[in-house]
C-alpha atoms as a PDB file:
ATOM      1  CA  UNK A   1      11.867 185.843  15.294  1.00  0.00           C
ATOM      2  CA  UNK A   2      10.370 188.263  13.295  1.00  0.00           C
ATOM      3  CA  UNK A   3       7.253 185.908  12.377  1.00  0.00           C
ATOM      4  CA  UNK A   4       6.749 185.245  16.171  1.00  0.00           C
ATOM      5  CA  UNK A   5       6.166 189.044  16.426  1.00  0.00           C
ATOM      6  CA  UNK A   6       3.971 189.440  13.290  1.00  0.00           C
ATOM      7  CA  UNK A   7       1.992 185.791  14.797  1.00  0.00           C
ATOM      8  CA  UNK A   8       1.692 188.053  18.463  1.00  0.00           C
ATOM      9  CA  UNK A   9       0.468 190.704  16.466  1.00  0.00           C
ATOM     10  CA  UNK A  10      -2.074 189.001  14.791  1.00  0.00           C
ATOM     11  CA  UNK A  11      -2.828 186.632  17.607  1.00  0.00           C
ATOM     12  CA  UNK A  12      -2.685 184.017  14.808  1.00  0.00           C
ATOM     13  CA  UNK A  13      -0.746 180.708  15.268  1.00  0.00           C
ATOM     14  CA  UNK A  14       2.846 179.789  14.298  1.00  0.00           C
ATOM     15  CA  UNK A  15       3.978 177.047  12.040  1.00  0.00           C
ATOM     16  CA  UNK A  16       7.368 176.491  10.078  1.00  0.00           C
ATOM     17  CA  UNK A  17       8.280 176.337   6.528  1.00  0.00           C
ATOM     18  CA  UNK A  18      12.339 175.561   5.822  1.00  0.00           C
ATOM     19  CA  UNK A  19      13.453 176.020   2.582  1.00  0.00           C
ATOM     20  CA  UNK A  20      17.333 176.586   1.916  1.00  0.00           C
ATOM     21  CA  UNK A  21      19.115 178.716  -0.438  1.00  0.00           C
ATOM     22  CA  UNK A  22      21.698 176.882  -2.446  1.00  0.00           C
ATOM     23  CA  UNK A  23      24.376 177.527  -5.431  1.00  0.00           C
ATOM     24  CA  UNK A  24      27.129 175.860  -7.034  1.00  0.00           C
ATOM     25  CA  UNK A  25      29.643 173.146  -5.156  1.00  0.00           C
ATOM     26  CA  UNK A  26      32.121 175.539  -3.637  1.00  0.00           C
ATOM     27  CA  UNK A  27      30.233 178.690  -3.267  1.00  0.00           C
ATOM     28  CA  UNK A  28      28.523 178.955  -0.311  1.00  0.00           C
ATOM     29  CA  UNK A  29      27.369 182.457  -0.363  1.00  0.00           C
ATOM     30  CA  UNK A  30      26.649 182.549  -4.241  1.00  0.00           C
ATOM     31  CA  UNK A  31      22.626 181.411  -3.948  1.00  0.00           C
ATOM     32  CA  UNK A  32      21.108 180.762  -7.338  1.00  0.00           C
ATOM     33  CA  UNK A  33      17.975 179.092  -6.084  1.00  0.00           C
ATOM     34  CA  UNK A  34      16.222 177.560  -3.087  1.00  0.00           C
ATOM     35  CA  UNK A  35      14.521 174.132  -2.293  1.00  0.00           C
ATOM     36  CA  UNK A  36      11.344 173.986   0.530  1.00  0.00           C
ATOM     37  CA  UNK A  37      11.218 170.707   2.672  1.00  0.00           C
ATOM     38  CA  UNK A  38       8.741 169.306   0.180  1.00  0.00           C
ATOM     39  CA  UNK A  39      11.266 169.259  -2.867  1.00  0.00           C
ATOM     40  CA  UNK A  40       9.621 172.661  -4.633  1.00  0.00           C
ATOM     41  CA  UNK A  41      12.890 173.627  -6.156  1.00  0.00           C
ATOM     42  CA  UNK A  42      13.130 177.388  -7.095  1.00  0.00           C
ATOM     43  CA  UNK A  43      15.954 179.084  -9.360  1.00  0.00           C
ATOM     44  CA  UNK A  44      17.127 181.822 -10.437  1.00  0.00           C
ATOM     45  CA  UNK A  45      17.708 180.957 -14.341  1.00  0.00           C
ATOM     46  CA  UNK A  46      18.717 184.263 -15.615  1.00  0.00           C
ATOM     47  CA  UNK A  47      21.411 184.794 -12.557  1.00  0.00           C
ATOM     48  CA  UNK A  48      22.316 180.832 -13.471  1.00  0.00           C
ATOM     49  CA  UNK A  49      22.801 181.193 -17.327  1.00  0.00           C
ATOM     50  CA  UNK A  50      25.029 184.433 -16.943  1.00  0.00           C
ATOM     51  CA  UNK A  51      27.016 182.236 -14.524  1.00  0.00           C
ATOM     52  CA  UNK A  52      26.993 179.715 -16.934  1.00  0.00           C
ATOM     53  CA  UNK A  53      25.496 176.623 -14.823  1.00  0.00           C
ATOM     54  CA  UNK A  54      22.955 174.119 -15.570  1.00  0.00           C
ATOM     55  CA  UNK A  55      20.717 171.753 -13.646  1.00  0.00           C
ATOM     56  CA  UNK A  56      24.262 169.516 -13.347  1.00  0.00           C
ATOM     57  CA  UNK A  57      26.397 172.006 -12.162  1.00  0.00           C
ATOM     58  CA  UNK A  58      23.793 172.702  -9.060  1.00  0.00           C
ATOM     59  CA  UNK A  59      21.941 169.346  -8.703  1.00  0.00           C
ATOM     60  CA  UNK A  60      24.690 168.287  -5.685  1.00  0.00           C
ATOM     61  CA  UNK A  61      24.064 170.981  -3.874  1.00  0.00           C
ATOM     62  CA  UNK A  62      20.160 171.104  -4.949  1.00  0.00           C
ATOM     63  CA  UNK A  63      20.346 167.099  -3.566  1.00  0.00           C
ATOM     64  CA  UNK A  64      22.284 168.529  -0.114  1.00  0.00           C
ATOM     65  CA  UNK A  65      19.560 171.412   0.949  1.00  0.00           C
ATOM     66  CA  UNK A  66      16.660 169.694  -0.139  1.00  0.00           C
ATOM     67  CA  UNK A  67      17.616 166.721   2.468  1.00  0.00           C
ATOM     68  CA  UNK A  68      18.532 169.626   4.774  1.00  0.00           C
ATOM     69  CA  UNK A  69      15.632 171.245   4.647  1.00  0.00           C
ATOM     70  CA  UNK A  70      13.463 167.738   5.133  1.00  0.00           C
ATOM     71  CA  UNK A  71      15.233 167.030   8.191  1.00  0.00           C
ATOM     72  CA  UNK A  72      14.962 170.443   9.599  1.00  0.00           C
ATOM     73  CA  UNK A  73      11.282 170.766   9.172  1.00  0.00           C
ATOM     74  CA  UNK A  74      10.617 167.334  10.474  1.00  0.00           C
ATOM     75  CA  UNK A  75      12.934 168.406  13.605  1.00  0.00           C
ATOM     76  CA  UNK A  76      11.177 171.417  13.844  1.00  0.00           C
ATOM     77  CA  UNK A  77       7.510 170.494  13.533  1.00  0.00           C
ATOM     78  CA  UNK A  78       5.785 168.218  16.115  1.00  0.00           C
ATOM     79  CA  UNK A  79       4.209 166.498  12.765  1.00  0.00           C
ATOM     80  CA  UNK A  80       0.736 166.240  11.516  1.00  0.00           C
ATOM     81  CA  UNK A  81      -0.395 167.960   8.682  1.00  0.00           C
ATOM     82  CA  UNK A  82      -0.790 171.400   7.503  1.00  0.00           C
ATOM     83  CA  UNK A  83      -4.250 172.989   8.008  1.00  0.00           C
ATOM     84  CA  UNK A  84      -3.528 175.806   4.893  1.00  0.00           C
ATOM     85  CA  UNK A  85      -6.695 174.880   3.147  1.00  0.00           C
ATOM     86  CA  UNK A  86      -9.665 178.204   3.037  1.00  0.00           C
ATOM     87  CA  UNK A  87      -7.229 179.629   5.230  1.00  0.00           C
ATOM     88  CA  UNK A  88      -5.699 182.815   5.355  1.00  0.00           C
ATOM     89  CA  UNK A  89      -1.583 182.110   5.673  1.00  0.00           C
ATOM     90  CA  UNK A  90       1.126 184.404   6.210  1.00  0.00           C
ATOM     91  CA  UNK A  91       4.321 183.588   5.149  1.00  0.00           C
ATOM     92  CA  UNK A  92       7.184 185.494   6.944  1.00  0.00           C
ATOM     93  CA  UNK A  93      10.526 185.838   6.771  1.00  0.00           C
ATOM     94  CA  UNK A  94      13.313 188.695   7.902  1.00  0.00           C
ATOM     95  CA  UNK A  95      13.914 190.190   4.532  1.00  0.00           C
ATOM     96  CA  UNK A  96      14.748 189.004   1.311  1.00  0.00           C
ATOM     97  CA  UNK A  97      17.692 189.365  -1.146  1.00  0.00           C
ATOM     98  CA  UNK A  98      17.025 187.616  -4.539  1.00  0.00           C
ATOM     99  CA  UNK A  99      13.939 185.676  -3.526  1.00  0.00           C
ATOM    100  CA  UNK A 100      14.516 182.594  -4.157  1.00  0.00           C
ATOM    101  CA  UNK A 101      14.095 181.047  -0.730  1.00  0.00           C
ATOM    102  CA  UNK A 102      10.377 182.877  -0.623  1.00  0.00           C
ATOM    103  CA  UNK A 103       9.108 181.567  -3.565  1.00  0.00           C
ATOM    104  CA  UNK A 104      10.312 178.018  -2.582  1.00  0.00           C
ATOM    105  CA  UNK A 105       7.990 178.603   0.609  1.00  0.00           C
ATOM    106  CA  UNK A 106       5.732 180.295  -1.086  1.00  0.00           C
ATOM    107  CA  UNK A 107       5.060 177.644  -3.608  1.00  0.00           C
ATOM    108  CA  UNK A 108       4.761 174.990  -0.829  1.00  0.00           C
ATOM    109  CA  UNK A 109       2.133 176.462   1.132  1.00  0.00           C
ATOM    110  CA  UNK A 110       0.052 177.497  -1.977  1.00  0.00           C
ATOM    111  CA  UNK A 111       0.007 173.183  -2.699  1.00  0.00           C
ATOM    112  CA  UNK A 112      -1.811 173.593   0.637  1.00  0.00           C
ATOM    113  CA  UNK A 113      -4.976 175.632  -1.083  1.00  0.00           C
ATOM    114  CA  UNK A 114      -4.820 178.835   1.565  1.00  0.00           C
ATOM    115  CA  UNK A 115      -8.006 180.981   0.691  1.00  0.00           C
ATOM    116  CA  UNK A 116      -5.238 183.687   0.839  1.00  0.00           C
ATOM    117  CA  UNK A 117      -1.356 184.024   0.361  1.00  0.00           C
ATOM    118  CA  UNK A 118       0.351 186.772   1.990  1.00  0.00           C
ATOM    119  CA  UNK A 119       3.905 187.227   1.906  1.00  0.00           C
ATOM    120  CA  UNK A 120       5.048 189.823   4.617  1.00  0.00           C
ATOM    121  CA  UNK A 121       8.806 190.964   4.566  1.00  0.00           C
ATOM    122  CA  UNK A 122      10.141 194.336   6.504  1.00  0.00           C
ATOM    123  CA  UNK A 123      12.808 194.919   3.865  1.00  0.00           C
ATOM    124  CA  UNK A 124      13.768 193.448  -0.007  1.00  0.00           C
ATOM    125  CA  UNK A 125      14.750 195.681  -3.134  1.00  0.00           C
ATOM    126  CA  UNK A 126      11.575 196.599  -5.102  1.00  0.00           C
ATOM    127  CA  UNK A 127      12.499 194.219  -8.051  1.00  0.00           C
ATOM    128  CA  UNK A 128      12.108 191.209  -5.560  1.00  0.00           C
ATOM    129  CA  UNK A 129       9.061 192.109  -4.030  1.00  0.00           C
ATOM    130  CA  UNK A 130       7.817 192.547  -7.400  1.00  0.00           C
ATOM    131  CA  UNK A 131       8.306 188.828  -8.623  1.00  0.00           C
ATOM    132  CA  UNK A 132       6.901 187.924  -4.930  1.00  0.00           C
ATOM    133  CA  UNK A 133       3.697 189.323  -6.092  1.00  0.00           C
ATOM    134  CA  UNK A 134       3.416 187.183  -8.863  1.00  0.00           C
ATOM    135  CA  UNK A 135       3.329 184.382  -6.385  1.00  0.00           C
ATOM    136  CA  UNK A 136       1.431 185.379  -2.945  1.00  0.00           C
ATOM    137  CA  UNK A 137      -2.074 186.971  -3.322  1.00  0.00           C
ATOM    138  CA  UNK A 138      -0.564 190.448  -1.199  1.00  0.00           C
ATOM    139  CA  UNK A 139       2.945 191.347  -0.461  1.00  0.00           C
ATOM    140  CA  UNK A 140       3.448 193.258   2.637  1.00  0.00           C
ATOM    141  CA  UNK A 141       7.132 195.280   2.801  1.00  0.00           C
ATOM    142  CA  UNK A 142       7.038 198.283   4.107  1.00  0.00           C
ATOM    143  CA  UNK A 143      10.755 198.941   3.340  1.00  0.00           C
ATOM    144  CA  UNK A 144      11.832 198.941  -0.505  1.00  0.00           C
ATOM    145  CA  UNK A 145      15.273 200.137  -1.370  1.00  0.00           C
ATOM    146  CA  UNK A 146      17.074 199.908  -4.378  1.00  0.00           C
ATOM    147  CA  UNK A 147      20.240 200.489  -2.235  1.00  0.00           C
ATOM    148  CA  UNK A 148      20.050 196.856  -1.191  1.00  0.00           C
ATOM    149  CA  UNK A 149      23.526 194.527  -0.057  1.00  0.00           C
ATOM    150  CA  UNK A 150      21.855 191.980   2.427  1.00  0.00           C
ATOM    151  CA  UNK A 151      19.133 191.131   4.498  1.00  0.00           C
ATOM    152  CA  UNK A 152      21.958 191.721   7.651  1.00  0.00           C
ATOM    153  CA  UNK A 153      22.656 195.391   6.778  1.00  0.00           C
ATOM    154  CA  UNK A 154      19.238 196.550   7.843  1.00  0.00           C
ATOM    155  CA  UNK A 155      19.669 195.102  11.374  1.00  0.00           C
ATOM    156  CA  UNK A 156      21.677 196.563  14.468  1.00  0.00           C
ATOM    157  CA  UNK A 157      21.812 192.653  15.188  1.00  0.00           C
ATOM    158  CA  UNK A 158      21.100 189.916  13.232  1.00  0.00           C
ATOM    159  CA  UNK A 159      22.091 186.777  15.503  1.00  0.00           C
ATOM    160  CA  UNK A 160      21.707 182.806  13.924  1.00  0.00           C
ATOM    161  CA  UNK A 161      17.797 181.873  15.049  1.00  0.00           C
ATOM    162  CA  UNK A 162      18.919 178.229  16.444  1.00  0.00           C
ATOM    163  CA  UNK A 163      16.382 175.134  16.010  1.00  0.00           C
ATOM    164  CA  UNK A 164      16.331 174.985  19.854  1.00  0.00           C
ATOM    165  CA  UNK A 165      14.727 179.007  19.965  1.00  0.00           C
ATOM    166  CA  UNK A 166      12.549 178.151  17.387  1.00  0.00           C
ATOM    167  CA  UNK A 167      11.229 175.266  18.920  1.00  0.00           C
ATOM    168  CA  UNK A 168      10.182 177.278  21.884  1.00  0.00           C
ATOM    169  CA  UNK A 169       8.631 179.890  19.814  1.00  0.00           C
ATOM    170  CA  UNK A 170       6.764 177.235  18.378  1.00  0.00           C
ATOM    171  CA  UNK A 171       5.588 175.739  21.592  1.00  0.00           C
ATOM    172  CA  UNK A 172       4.665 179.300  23.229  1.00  0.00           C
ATOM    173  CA  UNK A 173       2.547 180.037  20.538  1.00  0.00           C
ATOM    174  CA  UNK A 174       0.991 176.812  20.804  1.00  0.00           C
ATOM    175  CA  UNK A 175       1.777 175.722  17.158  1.00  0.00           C
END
């Protein structure tokens, strides 16, 4: 939804990027890292050593989004290839937590050779969008707090985006 607005905005076109948070087998809201629909596999090694896991303990669930996140992309996308390259390419998202899931996407469109990388959030903690900079050429967020829970929190509503919705978003943007 809130990269529909930003593509409006910039009367740029809309295209999708799915990439999944995942953790250990049995914790669904712990994420330690995140896997795009190309395989890029992105974790979070400090949060992962102090919970004491390795590449076993999360290669199940690794395994599970990755497939996830193929199938949802090729749901999503009418197919054909990415046209990143000498491009400008905004990657957008509702917030971020830990950033994990970002840098998976991030990482996948950079393969794609984008002239530019911007990363444009409304709201993360400062310490994210710091490591986000490392990886996208500009980081727009114009809301930083260190008094960060969840994406959710900063929303009066914050309803699930369904693959149907963002299939017409898709289509009305003529993506």
């Amino acid at each position: 939804m809130v990269a529909a607005e930003v593509g409006r905005s910039l009367e740029a076109s809309l295209d999708v990027v799915v990439a999944l948070p995942f953790g250990p087998p049995g914790s669904p809201d712990l994420s330690v890292g995140a896997v795009a629909s190309d395989g890029t596999v992105v974790v979070d090694e400090a949060l992962a050593s102090r919970l004491g896991l390795g590449p076993a303990d999360l290669a199940p669930e690794e395994a599970r989004a990755a497939s996830e996140a193929a199938r949802r992309e090729r749901s999503l996308r009418a197919g054909g290839e990415r046209r990143l390259a000498g491009r400008t390419v905004v990657v957008v998202d509702d917030g971020v937590a830990g950033g994990a899931t970002m840098r998976a996407a991030l990482a996948l469109v950079r393969r794609g050779r984008p002239a530019w990388l911007v990363c444009a959030v409304p709201i993360g903690p400062p310490a994210t969008i710091d490591l986000l900079a490392a990886e996208a050429d500009e980081v727009v967020c114009p809301l930083q707090s260190l008094r960060f829970g969840s994406v959710e929190e900063w929303y009066e509503a914050f309803p699930e985006v369904g693959d149907d919705e963002v299939r017409a978003l898709l289509e009305a943007q003529g993506s």
